[in-house]
C-alpha atoms as a PDB file:
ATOM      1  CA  UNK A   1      31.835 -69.238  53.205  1.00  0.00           C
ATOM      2  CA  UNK A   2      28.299 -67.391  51.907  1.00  0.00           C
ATOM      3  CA  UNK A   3      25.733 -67.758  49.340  1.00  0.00           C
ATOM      4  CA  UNK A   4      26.734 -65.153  47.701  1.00  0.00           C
ATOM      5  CA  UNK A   5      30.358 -66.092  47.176  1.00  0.00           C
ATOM      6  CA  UNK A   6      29.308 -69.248  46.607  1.00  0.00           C
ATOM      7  CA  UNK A   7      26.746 -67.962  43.763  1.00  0.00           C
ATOM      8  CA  UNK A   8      29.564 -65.518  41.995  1.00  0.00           C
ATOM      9  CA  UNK A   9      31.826 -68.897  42.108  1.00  0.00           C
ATOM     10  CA  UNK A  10      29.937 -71.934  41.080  1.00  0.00           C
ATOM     11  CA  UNK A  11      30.535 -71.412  37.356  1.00  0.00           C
ATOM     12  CA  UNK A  12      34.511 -71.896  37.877  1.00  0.00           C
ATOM     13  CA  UNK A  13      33.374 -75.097  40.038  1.00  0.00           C
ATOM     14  CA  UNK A  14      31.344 -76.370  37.349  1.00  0.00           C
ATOM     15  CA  UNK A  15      34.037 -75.835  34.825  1.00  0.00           C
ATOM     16  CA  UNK A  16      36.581 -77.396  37.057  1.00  0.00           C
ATOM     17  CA  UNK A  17      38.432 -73.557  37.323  1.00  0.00           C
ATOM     18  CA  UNK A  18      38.117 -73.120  40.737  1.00  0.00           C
ATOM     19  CA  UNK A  19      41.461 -73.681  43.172  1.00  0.00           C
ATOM     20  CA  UNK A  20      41.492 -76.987  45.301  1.00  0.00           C
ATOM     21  CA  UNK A  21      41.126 -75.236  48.891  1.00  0.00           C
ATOM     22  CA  UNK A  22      38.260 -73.073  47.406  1.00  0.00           C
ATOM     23  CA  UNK A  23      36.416 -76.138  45.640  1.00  0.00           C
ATOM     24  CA  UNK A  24      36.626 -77.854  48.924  1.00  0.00           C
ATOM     25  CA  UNK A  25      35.154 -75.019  50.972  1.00  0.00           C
ATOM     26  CA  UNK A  26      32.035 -74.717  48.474  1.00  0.00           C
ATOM     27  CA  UNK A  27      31.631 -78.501  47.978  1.00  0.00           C
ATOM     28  CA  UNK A  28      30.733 -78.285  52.145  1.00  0.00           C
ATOM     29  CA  UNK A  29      29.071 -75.376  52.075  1.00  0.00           C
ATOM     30  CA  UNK A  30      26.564 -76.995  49.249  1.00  0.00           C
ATOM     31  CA  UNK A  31      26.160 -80.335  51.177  1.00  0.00           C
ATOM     32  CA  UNK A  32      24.514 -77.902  53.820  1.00  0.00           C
ATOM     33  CA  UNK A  33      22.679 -75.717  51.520  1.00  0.00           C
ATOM     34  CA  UNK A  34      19.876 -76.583  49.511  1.00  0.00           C
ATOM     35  CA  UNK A  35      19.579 -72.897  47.297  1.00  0.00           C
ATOM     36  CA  UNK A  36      23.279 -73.432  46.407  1.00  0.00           C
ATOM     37  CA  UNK A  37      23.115 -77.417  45.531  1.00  0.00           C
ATOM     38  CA  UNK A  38      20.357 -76.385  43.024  1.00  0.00           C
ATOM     39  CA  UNK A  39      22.257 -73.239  41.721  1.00  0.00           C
ATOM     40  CA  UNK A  40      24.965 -75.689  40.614  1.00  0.00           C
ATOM     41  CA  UNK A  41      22.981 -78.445  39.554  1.00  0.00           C
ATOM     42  CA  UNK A  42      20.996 -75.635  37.302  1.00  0.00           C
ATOM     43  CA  UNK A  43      24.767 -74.550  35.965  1.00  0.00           C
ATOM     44  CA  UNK A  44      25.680 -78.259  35.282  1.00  0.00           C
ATOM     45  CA  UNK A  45      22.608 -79.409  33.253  1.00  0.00           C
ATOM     46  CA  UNK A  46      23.286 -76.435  31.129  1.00  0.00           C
ATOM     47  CA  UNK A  47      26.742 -77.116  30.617  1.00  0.00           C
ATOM     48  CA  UNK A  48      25.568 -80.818  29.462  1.00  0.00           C
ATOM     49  CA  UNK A  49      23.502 -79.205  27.062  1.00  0.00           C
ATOM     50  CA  UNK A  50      25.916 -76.561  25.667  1.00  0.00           C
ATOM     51  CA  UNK A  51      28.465 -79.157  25.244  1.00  0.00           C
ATOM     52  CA  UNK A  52      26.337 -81.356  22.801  1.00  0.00           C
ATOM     53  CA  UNK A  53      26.686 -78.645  20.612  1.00  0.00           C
ATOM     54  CA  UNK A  54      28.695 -78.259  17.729  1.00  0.00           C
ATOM     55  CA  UNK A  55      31.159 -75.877  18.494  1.00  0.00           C
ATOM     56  CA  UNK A  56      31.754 -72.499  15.896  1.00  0.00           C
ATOM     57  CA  UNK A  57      35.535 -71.548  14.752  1.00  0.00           C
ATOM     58  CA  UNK A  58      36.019 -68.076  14.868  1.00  0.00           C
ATOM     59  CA  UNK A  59      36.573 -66.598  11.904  1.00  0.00           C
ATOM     60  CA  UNK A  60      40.131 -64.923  11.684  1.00  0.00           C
ATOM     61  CA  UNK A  61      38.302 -61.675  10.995  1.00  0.00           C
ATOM     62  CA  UNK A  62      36.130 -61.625  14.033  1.00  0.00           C
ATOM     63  CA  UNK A  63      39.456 -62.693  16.206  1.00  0.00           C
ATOM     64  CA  UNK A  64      41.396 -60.059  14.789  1.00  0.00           C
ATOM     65  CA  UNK A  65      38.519 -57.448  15.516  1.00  0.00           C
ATOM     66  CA  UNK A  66      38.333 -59.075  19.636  1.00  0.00           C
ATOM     67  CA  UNK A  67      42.033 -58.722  19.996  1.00  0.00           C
ATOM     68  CA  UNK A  68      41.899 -55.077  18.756  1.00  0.00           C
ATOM     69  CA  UNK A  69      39.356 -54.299  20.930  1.00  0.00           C
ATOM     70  CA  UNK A  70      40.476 -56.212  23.642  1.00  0.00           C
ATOM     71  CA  UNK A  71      43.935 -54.197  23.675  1.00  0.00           C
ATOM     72  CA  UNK A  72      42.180 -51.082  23.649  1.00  0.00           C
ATOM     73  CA  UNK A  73      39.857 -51.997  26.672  1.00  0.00           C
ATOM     74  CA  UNK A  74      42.512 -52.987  28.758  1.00  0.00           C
ATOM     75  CA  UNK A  75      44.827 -49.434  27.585  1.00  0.00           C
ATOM     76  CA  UNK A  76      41.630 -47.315  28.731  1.00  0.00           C
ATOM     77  CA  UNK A  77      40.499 -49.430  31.829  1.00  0.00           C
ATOM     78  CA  UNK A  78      41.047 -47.489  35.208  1.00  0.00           C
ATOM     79  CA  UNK A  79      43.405 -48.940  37.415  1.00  0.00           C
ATOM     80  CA  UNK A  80      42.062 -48.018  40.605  1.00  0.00           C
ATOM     81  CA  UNK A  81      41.328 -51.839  41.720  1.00  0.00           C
ATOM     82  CA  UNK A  82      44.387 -52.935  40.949  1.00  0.00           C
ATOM     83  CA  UNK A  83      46.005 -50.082  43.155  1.00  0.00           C
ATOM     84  CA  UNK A  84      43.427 -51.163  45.962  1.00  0.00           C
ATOM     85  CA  UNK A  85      44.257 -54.801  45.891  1.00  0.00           C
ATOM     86  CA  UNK A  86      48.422 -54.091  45.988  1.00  0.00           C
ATOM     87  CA  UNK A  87      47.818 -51.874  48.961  1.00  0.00           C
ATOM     88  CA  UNK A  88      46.007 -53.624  51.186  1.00  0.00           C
ATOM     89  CA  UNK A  89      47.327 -56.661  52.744  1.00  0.00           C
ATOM     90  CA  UNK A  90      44.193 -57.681  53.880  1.00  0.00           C
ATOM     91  CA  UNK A  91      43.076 -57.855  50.339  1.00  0.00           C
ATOM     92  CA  UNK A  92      46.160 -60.081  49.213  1.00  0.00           C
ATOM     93  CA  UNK A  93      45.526 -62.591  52.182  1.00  0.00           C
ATOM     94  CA  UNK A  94      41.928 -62.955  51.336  1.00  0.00           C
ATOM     95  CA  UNK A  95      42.617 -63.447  47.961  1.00  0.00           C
ATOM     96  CA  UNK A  96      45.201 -66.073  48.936  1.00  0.00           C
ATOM     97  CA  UNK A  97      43.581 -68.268  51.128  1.00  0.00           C
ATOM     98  CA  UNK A  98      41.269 -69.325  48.062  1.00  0.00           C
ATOM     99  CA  UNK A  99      43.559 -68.695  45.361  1.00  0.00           C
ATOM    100  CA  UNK A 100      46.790 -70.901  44.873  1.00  0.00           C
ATOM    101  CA  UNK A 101      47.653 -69.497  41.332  1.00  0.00           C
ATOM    102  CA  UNK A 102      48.066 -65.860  43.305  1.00  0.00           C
ATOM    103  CA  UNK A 103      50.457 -67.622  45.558  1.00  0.00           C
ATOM    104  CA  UNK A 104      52.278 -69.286  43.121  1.00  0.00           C
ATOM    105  CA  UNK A 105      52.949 -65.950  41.181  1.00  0.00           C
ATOM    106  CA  UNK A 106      54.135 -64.107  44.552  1.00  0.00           C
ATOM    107  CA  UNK A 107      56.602 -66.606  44.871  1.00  0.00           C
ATOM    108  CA  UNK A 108      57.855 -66.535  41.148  1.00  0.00           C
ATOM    109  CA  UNK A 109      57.651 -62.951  41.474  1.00  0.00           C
ATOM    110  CA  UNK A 110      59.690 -62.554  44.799  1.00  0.00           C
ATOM    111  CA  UNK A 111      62.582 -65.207  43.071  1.00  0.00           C
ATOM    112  CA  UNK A 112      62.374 -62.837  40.155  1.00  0.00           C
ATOM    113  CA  UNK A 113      63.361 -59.996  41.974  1.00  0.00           C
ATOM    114  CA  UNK A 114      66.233 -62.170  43.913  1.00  0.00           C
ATOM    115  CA  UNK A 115      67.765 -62.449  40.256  1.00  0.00           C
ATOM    116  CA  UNK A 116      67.188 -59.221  39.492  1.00  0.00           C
ATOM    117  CA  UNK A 117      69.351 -57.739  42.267  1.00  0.00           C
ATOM    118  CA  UNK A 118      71.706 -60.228  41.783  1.00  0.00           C
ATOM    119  CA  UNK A 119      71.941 -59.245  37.881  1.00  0.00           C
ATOM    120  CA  UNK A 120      72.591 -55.410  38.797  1.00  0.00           C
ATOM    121  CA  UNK A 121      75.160 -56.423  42.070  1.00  0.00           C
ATOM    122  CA  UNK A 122      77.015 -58.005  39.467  1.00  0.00           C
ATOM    123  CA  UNK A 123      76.645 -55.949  36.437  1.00  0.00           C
ATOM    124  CA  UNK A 124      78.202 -53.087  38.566  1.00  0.00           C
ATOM    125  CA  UNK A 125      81.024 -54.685  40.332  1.00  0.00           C
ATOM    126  CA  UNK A 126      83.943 -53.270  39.248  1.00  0.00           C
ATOM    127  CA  UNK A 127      86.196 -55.158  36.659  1.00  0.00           C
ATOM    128  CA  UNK A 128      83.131 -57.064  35.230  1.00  0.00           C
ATOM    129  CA  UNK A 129      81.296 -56.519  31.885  1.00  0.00           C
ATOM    130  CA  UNK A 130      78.922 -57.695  30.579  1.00  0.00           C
ATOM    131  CA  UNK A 131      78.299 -58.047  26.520  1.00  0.00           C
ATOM    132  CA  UNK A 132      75.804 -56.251  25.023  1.00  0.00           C
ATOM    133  CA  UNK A 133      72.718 -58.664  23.656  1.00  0.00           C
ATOM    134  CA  UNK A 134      73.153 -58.837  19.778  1.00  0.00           C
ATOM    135  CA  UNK A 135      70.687 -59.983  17.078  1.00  0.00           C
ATOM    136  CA  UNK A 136      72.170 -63.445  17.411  1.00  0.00           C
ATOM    137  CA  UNK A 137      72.002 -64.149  20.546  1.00  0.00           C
ATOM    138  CA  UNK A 138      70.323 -67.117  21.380  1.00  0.00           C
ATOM    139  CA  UNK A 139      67.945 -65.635  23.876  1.00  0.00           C
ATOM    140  CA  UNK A 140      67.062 -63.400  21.121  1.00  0.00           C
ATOM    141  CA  UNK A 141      66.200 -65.518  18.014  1.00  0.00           C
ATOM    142  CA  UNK A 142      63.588 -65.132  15.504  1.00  0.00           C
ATOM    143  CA  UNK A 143      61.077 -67.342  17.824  1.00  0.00           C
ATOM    144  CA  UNK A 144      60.638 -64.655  20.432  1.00  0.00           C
ATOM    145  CA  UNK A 145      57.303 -64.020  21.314  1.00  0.00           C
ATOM    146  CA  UNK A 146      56.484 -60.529  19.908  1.00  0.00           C
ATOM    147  CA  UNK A 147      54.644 -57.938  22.143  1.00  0.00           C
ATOM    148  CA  UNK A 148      54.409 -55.141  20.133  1.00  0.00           C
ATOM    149  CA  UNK A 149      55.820 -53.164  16.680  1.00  0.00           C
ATOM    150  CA  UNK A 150      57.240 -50.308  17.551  1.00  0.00           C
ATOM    151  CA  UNK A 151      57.904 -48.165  14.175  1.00  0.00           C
ATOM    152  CA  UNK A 152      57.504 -49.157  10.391  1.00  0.00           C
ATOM    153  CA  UNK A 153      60.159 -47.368   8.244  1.00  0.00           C
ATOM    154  CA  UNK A 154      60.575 -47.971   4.013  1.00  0.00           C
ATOM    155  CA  UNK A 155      63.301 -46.401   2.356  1.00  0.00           C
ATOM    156  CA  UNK A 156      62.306 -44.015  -0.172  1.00  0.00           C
ATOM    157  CA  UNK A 157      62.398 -45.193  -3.491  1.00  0.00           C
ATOM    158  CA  UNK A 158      63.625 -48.915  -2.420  1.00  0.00           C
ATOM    159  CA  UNK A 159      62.110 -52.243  -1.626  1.00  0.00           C
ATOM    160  CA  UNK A 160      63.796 -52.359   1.909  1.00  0.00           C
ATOM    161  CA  UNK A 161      61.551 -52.200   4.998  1.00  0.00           C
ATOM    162  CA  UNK A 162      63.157 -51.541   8.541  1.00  0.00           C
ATOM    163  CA  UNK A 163      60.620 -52.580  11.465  1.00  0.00           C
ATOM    164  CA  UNK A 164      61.929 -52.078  14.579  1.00  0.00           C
ATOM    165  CA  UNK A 165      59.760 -54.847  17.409  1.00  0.00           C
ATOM    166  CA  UNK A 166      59.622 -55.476  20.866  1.00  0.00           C
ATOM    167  CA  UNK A 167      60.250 -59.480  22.340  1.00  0.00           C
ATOM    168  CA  UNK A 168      62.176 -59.694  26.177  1.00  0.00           C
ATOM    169  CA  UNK A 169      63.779 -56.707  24.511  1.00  0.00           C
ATOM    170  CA  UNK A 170      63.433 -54.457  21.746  1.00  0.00           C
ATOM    171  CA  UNK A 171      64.617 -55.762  18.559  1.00  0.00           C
ATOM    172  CA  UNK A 172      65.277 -54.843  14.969  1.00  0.00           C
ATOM    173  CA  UNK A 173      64.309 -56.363  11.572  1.00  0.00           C
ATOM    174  CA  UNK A 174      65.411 -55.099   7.727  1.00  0.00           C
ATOM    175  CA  UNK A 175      64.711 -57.106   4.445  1.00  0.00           C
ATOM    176  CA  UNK A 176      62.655 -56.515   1.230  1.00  0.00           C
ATOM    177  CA  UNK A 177      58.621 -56.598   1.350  1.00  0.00           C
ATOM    178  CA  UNK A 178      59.172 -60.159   0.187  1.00  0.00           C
ATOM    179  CA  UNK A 179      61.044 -62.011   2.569  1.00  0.00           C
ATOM    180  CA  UNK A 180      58.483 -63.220   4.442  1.00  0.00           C
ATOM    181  CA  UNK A 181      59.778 -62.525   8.202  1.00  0.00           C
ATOM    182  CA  UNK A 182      58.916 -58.688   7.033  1.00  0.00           C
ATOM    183  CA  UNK A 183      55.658 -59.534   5.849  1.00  0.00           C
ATOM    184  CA  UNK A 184      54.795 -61.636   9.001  1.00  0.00           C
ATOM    185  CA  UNK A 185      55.833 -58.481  11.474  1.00  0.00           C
ATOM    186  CA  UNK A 186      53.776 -56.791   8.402  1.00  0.00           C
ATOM    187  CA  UNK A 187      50.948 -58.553   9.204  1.00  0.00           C
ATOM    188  CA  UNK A 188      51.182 -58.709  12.833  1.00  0.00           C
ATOM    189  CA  UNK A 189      51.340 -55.428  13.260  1.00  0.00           C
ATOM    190  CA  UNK A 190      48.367 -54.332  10.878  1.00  0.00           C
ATOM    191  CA  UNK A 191      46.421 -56.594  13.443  1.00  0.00           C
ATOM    192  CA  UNK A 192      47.473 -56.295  16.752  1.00  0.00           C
ATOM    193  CA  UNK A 193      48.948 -53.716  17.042  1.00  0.00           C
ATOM    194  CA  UNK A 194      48.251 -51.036  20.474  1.00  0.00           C
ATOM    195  CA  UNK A 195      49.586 -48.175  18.527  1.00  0.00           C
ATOM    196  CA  UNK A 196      47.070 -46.940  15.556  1.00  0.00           C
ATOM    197  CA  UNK A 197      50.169 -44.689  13.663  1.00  0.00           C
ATOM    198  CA  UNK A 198      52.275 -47.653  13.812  1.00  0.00           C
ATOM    199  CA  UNK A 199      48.961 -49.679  12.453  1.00  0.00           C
ATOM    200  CA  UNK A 200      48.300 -47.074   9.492  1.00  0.00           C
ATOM    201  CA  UNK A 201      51.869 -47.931   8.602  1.00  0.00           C
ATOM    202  CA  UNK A 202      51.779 -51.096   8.350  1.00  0.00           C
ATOM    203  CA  UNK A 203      48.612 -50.623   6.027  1.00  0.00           C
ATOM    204  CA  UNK A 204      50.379 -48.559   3.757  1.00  0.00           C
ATOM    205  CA  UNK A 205      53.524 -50.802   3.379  1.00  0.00           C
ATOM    206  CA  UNK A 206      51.581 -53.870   3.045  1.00  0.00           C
ATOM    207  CA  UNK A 207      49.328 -51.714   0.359  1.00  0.00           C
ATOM    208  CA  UNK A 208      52.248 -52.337  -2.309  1.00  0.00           C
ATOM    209  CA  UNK A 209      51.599 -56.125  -1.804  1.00  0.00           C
ATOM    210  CA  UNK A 210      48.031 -57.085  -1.752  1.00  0.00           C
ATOM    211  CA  UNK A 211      47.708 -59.505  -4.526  1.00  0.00           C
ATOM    212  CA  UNK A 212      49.216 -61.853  -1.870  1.00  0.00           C
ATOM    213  CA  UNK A 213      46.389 -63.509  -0.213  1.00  0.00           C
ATOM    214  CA  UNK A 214      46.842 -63.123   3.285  1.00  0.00           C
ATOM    215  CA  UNK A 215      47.664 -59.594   3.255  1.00  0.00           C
ATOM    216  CA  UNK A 216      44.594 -58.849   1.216  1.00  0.00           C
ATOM    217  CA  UNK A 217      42.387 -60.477   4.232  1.00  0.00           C
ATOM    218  CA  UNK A 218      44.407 -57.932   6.688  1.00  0.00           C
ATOM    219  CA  UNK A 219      43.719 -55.453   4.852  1.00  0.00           C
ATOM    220  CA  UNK A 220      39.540 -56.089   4.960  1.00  0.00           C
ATOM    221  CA  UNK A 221      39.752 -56.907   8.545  1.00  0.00           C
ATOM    222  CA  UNK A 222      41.551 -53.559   8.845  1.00  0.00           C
ATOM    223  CA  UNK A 223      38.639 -52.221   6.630  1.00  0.00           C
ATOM    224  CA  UNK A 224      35.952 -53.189   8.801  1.00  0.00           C
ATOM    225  CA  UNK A 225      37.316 -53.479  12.195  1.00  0.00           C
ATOM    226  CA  UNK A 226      40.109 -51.432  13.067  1.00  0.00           C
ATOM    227  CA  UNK A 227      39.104 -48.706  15.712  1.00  0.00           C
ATOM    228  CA  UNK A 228      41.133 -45.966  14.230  1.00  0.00           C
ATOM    229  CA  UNK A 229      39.265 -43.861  10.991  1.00  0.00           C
ATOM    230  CA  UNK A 230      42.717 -43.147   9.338  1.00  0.00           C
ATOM    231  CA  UNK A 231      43.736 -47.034   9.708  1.00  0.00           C
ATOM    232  CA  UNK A 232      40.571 -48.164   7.732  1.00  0.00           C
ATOM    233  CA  UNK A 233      40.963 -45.534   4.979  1.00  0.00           C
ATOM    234  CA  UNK A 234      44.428 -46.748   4.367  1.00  0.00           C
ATOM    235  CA  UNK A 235      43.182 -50.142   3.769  1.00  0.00           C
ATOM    236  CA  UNK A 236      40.036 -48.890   1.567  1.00  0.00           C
ATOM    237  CA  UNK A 237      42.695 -46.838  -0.462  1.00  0.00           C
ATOM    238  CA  UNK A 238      44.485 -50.347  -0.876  1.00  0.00           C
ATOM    239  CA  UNK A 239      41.516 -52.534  -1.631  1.00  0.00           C
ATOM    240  CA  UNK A 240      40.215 -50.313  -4.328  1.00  0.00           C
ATOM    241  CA  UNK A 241      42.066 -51.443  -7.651  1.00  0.00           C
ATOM    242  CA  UNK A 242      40.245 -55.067  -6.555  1.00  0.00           C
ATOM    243  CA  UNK A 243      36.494 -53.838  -6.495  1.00  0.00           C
ATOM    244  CA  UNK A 244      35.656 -54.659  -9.931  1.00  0.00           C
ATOM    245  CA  UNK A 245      37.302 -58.437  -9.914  1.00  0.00           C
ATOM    246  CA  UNK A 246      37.194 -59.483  -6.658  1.00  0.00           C
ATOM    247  CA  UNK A 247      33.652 -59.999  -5.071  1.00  0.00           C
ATOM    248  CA  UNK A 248      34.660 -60.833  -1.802  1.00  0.00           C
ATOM    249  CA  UNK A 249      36.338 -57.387  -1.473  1.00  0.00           C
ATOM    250  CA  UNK A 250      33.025 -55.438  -2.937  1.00  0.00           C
ATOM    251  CA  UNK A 251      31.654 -56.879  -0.121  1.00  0.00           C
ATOM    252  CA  UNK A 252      33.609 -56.033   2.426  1.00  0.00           C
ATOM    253  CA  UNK A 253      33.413 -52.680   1.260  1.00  0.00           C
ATOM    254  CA  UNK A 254      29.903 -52.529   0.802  1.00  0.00           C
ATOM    255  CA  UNK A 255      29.686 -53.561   4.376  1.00  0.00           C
ATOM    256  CA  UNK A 256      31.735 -50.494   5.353  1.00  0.00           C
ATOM    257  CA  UNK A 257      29.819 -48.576   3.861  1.00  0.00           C
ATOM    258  CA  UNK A 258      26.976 -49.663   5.983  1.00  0.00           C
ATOM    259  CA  UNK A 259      28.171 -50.057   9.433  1.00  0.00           C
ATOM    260  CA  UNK A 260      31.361 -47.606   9.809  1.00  0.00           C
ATOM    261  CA  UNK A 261      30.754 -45.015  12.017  1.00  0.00           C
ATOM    262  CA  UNK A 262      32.994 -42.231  10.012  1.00  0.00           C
ATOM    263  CA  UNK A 263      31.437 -40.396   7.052  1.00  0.00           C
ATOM    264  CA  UNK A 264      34.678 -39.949   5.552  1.00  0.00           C
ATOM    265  CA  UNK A 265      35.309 -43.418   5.185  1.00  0.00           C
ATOM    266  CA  UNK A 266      31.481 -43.912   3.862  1.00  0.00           C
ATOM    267  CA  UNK A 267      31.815 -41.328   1.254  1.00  0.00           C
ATOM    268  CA  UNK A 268      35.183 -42.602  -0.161  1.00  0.00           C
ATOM    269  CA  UNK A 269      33.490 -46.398   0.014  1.00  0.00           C
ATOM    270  CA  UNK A 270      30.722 -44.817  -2.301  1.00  0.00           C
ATOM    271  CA  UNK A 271      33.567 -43.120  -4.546  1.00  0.00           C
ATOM    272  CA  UNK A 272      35.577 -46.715  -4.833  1.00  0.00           C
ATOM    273  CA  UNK A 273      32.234 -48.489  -5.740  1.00  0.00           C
ATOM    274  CA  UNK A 274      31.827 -46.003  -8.707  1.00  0.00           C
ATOM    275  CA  UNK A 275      33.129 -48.489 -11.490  1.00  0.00           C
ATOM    276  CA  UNK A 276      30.654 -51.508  -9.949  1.00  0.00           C
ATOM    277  CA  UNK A 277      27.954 -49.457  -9.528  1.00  0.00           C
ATOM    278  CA  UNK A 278      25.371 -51.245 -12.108  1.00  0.00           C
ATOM    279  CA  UNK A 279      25.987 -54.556  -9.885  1.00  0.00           C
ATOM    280  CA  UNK A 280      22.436 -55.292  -8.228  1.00  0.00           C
ATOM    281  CA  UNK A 281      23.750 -55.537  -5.212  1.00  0.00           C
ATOM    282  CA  UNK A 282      25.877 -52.364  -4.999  1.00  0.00           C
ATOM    283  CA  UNK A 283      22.652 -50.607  -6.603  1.00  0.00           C
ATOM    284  CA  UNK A 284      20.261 -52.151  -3.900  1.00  0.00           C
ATOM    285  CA  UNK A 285      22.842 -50.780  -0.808  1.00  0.00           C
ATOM    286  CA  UNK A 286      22.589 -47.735  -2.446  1.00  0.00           C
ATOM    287  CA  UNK A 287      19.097 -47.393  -2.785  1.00  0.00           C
ATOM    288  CA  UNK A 288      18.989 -47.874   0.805  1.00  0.00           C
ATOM    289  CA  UNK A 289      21.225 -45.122   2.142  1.00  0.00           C
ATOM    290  CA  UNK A 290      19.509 -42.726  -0.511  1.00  0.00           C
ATOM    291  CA  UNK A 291      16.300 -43.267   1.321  1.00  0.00           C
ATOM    292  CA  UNK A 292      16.860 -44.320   4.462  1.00  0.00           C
ATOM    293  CA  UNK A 293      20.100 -43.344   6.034  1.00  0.00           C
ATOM    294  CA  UNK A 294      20.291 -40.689   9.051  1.00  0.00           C
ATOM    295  CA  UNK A 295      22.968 -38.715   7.245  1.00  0.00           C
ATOM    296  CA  UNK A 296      22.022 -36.833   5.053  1.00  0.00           C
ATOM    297  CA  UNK A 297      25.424 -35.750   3.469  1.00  0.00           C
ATOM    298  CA  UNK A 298      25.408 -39.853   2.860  1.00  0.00           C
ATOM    299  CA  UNK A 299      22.201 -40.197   1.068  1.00  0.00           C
ATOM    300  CA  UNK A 300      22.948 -37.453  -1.559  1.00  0.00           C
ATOM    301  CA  UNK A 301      26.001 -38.989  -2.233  1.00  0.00           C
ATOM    302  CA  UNK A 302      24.285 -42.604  -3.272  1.00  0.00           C
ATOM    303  CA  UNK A 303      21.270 -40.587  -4.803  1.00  0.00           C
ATOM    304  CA  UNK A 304      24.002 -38.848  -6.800  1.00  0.00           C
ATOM    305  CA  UNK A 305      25.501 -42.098  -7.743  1.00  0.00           C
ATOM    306  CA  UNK A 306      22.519 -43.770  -8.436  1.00  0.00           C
ATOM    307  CA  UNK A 307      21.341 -41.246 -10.707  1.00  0.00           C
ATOM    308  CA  UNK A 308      24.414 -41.820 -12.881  1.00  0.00           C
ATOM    309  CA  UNK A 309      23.819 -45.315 -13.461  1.00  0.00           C
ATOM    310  CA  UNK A 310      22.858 -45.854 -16.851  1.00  0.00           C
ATOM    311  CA  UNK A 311      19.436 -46.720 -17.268  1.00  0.00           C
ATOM    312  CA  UNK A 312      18.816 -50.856 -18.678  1.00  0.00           C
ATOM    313  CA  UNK A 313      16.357 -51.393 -21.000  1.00  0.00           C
END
């Protein structure tokens, strides 16, 4: 046991996320070392002091934008570490002696593999079959976790909706836009979903339906956090009919048109704002890009738009 170990681990200690063999070993190595009793005592009195704050709810916006990124973090991280750590069986018994969580997952993981063998020994023997898992088997209800939406498919010129999702297994739902299992998977998918065609699709089906509330909030979180260009114009194309009556949407827009990072979607935001834009504050964003914006196919399009507002006497 080091300083420096002891350093990169004192802020599990002091939020009580350390393992019980490693919180032993660094509660003796502080009772011997000064630098490292004060590190913690430092972390401590700051933890007093952050907890007699009020604590902030996310907003669902800004946890839908973290999971999105999130997802996309972890699809692009390298894996080399990972590879490192299975190879080396010096790494794994390191990691074990301080770590009782890693343990506990080797064992699950070698009792998985037990059944696992078992399952295929037996699904082979001769004479023995095994039914096929069906929509209503238990193990397979409509409480499933869900870990991703693989396709979104409408029928032309129908109602009906056919989303095919994955839970243990992959799975299958049909119904109209309004039965609300759809529009959950609808919504889930718009949000959370890894795959950005499956995401656009989602956006466009949920399009037909956004005088319901909660699908009018996906599609502005879409709007101003999704990662992929062709996502968020989908959901601009969607909010536009609600520019003129519903504030809360102008803004959102209005803040796209600000902060995205594709001119396409900036120039269409500037084309949707057309019927609002005598409102003071669409006419003071504007103003802004027009002088002040580093593109400059951006500020001729507000200059152009501002120059058609009708002048008020």
């Amino acid at each position: 046991m080091n300083c420096e170990w002891v350093k990169a681990n004192v802020a599990l200690y002091a939020y009580d996320e350390l393992g019980d063999d490693a919180r032993f070993e660094l509660e003796r190595h502080i009772q011997r070392c000064p630098g490292c009793e004060a590190e913690l005592k430092s972390l401590t009195e700051l933890r007093e002091v952050m907890s007699s704050q009020p604590v902030l709810e996310p907003t669902p916006n800004l946890l839908a934008a973290s999971r999105m990124r999130l997802q996309e973090a972890l699809e692009t991280a390298e894996q080399r570490r990972g590879w490192v750590l299975a190879l080396d069986p010096s790494v794994w018994l390191r990691q074990l002696k301080f770590s009782p969580a890693l343990a506990a997952i080797l064992v699950i993981a070698g009792f998985g593999g037990g059944i696992g063998a078992s399952w295929r020994l037996f699904h082979q023997a001769p004479g023995v079959s095994v039914p096929a898992p069906t929509a209503t088997t238990p193990a397979y209800n409509a409480e499933a976790s869900i870990s991703g939406i693989r396709s979104i498919t409408q029928q032309p010129g129908t109602n009906q909706v056919e989303i095919n999702y994955d839970t243990v297994v992959p799975q299958k739902a049909e119904g109209s836009l309004n039965d609300q299992k759809i529009q959950q998977l609808l919504l889930y998918a718009a949000r959370s979903n890894y795959n950005p065609g499956v995401r656009q699709d989602a956006v466009d089906t949920l399009a037909q339906k956004p005088d319901e509330a909660g699908v009018r909030k996906a599609l502005e979180s879409s709007l101003l956090y999704d990662s992929n260009p062709a996502v968020r114009l989908k959901a601009l194309e969607a909010l536009s009919p609600y520019v003129k009556d519903d504030t809360t949407v102008r803004d959102v827009i209005l803040q796209a048109l600000q902060s995205d990072q594709n001119p396409g979607v900036r120039v269409e935001a500037i084309r949707i704002l057309q019927p609002v834009k005598a409102d003071a504050t669409v006419r003071g964003v504007l103003q802004e890009l027009a002088t002040r914006d580093q593109s400059l196919g951006i500020r001729k399009q507000a200059k152009r738009t501002l120059d058609s507002v009708p002048e008020i006497d």
